[in-house]
Protein backbone atom coordinates (compact mmCIF):
# COMPACT_ATOMS: atom_id res chain seq x y z
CA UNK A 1 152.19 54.17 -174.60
CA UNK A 2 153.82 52.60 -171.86
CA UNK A 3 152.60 49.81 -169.03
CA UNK A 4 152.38 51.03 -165.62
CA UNK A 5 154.02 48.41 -164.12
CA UNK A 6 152.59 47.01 -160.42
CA UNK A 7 154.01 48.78 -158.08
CA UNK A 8 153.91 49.69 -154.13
CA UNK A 9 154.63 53.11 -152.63
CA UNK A 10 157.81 52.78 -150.19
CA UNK A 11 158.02 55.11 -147.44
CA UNK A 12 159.89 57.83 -149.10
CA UNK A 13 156.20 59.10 -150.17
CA UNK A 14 153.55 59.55 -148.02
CA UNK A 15 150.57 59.77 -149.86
CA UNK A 16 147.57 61.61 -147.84
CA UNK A 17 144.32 61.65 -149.52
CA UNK A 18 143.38 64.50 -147.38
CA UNK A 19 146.17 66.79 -147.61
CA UNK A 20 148.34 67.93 -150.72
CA UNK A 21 152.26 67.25 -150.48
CA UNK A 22 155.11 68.92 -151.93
CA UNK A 23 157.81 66.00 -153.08
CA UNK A 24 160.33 65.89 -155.75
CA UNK A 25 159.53 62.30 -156.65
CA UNK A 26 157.08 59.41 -156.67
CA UNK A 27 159.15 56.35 -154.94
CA UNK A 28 157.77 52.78 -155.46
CA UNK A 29 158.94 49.32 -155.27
CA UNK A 30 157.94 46.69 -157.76
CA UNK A 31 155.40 43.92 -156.81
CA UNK A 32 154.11 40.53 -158.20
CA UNK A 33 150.48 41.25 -160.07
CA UNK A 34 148.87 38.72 -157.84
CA UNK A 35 150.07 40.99 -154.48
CA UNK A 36 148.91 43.95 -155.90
CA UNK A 37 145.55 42.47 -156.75
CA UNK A 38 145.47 41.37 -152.68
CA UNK A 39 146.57 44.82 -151.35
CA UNK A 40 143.78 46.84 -153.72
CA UNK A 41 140.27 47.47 -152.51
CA UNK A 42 139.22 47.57 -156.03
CA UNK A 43 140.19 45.99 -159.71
CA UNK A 44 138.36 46.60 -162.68
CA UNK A 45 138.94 46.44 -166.32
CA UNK A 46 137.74 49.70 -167.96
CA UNK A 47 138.30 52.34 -170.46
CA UNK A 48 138.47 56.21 -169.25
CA UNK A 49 136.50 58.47 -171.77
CA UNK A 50 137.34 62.00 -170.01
CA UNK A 51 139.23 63.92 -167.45
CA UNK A 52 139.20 67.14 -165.68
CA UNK A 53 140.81 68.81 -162.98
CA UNK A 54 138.50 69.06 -159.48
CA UNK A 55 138.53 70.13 -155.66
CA UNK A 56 138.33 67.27 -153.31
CA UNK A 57 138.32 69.18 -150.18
CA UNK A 58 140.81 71.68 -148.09
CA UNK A 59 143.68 71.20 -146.38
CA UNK A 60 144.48 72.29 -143.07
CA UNK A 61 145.09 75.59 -143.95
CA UNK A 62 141.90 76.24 -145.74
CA UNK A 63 143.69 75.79 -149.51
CA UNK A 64 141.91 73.66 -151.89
CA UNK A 65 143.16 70.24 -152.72
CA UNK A 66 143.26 69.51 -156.41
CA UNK A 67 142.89 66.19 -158.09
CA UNK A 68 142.15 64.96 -161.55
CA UNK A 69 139.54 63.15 -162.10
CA UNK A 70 139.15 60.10 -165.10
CA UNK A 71 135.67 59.33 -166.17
CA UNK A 72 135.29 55.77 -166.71
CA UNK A 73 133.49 53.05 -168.46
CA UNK A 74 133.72 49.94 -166.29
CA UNK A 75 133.71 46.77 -168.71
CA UNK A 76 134.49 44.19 -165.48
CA UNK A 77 135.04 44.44 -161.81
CA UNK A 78 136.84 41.75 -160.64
CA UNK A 79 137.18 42.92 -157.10
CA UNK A 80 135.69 45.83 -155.10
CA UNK A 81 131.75 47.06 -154.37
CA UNK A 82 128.37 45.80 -156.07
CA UNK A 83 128.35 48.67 -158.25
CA UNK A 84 130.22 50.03 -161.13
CA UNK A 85 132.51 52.70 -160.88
CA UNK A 86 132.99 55.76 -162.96
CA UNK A 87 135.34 58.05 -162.03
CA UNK A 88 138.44 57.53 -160.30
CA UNK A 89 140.68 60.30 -158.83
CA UNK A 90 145.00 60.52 -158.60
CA UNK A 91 147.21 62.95 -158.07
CA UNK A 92 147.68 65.58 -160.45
CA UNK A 93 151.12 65.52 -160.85
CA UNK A 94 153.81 62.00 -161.52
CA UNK A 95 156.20 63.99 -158.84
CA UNK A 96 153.28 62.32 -156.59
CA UNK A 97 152.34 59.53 -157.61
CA UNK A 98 149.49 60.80 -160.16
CA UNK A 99 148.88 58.88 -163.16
CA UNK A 100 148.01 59.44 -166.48
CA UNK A 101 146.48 57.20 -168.80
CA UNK A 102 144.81 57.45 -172.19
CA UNK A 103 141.59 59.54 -172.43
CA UNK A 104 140.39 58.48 -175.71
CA UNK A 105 138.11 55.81 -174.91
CA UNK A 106 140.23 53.36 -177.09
CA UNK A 107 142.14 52.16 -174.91
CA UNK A 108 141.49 49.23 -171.72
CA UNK A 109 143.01 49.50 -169.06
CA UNK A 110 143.60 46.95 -166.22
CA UNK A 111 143.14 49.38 -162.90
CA UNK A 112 143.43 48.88 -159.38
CA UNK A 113 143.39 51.27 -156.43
CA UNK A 114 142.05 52.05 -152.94
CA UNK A 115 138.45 53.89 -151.88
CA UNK A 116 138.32 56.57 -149.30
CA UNK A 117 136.04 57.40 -146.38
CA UNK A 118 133.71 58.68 -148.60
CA UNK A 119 133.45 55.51 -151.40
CA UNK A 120 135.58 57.21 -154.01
CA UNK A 121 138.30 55.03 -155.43
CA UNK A 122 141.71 56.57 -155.74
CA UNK A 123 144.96 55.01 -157.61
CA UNK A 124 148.58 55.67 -158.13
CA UNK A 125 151.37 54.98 -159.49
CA UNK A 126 151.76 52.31 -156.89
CA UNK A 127 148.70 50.70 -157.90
CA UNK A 128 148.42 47.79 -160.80
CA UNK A 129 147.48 49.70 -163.61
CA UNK A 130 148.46 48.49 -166.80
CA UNK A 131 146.93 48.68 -170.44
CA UNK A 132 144.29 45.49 -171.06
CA UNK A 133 146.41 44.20 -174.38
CA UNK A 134 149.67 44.13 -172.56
CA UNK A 135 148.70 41.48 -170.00
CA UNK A 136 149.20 37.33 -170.43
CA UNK A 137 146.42 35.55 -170.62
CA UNK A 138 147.12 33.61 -167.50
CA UNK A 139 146.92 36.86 -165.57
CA UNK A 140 143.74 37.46 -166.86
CA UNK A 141 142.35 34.35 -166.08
CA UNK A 142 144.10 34.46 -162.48
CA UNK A 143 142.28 37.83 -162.09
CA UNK A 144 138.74 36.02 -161.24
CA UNK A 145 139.90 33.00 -158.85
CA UNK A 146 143.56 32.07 -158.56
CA UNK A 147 145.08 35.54 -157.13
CA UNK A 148 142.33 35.68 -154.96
CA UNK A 149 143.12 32.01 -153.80
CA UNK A 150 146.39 33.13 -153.05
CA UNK A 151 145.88 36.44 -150.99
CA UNK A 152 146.84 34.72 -147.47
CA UNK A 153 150.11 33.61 -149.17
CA UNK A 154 153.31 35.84 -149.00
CA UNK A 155 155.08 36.60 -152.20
CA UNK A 156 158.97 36.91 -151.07
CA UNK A 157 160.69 39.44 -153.85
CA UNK A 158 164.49 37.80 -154.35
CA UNK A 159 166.82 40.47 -153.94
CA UNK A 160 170.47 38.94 -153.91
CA UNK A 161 171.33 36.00 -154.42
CA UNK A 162 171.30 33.63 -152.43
CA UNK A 163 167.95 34.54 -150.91
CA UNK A 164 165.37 31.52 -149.55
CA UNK A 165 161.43 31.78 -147.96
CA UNK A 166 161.30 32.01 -144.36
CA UNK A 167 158.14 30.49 -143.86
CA UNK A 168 156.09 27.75 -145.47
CA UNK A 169 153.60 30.47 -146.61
CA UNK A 170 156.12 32.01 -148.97
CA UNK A 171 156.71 32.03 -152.67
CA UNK A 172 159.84 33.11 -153.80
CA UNK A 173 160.02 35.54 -156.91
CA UNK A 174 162.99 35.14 -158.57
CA UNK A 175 162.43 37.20 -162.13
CA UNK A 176 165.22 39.78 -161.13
CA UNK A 177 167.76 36.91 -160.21
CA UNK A 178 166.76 34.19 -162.63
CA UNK A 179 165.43 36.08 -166.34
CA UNK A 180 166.98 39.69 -165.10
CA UNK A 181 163.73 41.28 -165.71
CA UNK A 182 161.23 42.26 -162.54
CA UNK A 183 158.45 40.91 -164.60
CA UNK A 184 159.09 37.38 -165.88
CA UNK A 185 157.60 34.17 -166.16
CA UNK A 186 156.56 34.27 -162.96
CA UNK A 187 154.78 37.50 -162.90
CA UNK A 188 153.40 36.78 -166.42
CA UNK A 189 152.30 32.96 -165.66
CA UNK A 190 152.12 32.10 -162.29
CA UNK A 191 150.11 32.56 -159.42
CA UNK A 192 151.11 31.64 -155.62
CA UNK A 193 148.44 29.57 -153.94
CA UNK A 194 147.81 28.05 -150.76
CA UNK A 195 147.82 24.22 -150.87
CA UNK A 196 146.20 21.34 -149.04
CA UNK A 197 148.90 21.48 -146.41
CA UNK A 198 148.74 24.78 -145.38
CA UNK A 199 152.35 25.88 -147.42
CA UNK A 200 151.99 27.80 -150.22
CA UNK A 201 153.18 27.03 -154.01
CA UNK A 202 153.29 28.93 -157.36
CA UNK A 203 151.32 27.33 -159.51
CA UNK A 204 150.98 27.83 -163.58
CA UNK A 205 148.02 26.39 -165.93
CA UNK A 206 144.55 27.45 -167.18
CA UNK A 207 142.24 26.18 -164.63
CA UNK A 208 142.16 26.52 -161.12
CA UNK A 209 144.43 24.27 -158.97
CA UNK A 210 143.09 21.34 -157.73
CA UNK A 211 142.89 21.26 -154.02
CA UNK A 212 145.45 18.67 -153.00
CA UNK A 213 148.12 19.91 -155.91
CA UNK A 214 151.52 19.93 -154.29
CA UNK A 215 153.90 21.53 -156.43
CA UNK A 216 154.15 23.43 -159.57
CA UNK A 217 151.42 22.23 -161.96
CA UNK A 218 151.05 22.47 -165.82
CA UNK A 219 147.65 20.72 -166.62
């Protein structure tokens, strides 16, 4: 089965949670794991054992709005409430942003997203979601410290070449330019983190940076 790569909704999709939306297609624009960790309200690691098909409300004009919902068996949050989680609700349909992920219970998944006024968590295909197995081990350890370390840090994406940070508080992803993949080394092994100065720097190794590190470390 395919990775959902990390990925945020541009404006060519509005996604309401309130109100259904006819659109011919789901529009996102890669980002580095570490940003999408920052931009979700919640991140777990779980495995979805169901799914059905369920009202979450009317629209304006009175019609029901229809989501599916995953059941869920949370294995580790790693950001979000003090309690587990176990369902989460998308789209029903890819055309807007729905997802659809593996209901056997066999598989882990890696799934981020965004709660509602009422406390229920939501993703899409703009969210990190990704299968457990197909992530590095350095983003798995940067899942409980170093992203969050990094969340007041600005991950630049390099578009063209030549392309530079604008601010001291930038890293500049160069995947796309450098390996001609979105997801490189640096979305694979790095994480961008603030440093003693102020300036942010990516940063790659098992444990957490030390405090005063100034450049790219490798302990």
């Amino acid at each position: 089965m395919l990775s959902i790569k990390v990925v945020l909704c541009t404006l060519t999709v509005l996604i309401l949670w309130g109100a259904e939306m006819d659109v011919d297609a789901c529009s996102c624009s890669p980002v580095h794991p570490q940003q999408a960790f920052c931009n979700a309200d919640i991140v777990i690691r779980a495995k979805v054992v169901g799914e059905k098909r369920v009202d979450t409300g009317n629209d304006i004009y009175g019609n029901p709005i229809k989501r599916s919902q995953y059941d869920v068996k949370q294995i580790k949050m790693f950001k979000g409430p003090d309690q587990d989680i176990d369902a989460i609700f998308t789209a029903p349909s890819s055309a807007m942003c729905g997802v659809t992920l593996d209901t056997s219970g066999k598989m882990e998944y890696l799934i981020s997203g965004k709660v509602d006024a009422s406390g229920k968590m939501h993703m899409t295909l703009c969210d990190y979601i990704t299968p457990w197995d197909s992530m590095s081990s350095t983003q798995k350890k940067s899942l409980t410290q170093r992203y969050q370390m990094g969340c007041e840090c600005k991950i630049t994406r390099c578009h063209t070449l030549p392309c530079s940070i604008s601010a001291p508080e930038e890293c500049l992803w160069t995947d796309l330019m450098m390996e001609k993949q979105m997801y490189g080394s640096q979305a694979n092994e790095y994480a961008c983190v603030k440093r003693a100065d102020g300036s942010c720097s990516w940063y790659r190794g098992v444990a957490p940076p030390k405090k005063e590190f100034l450049d790219i470390e490798d302990p």
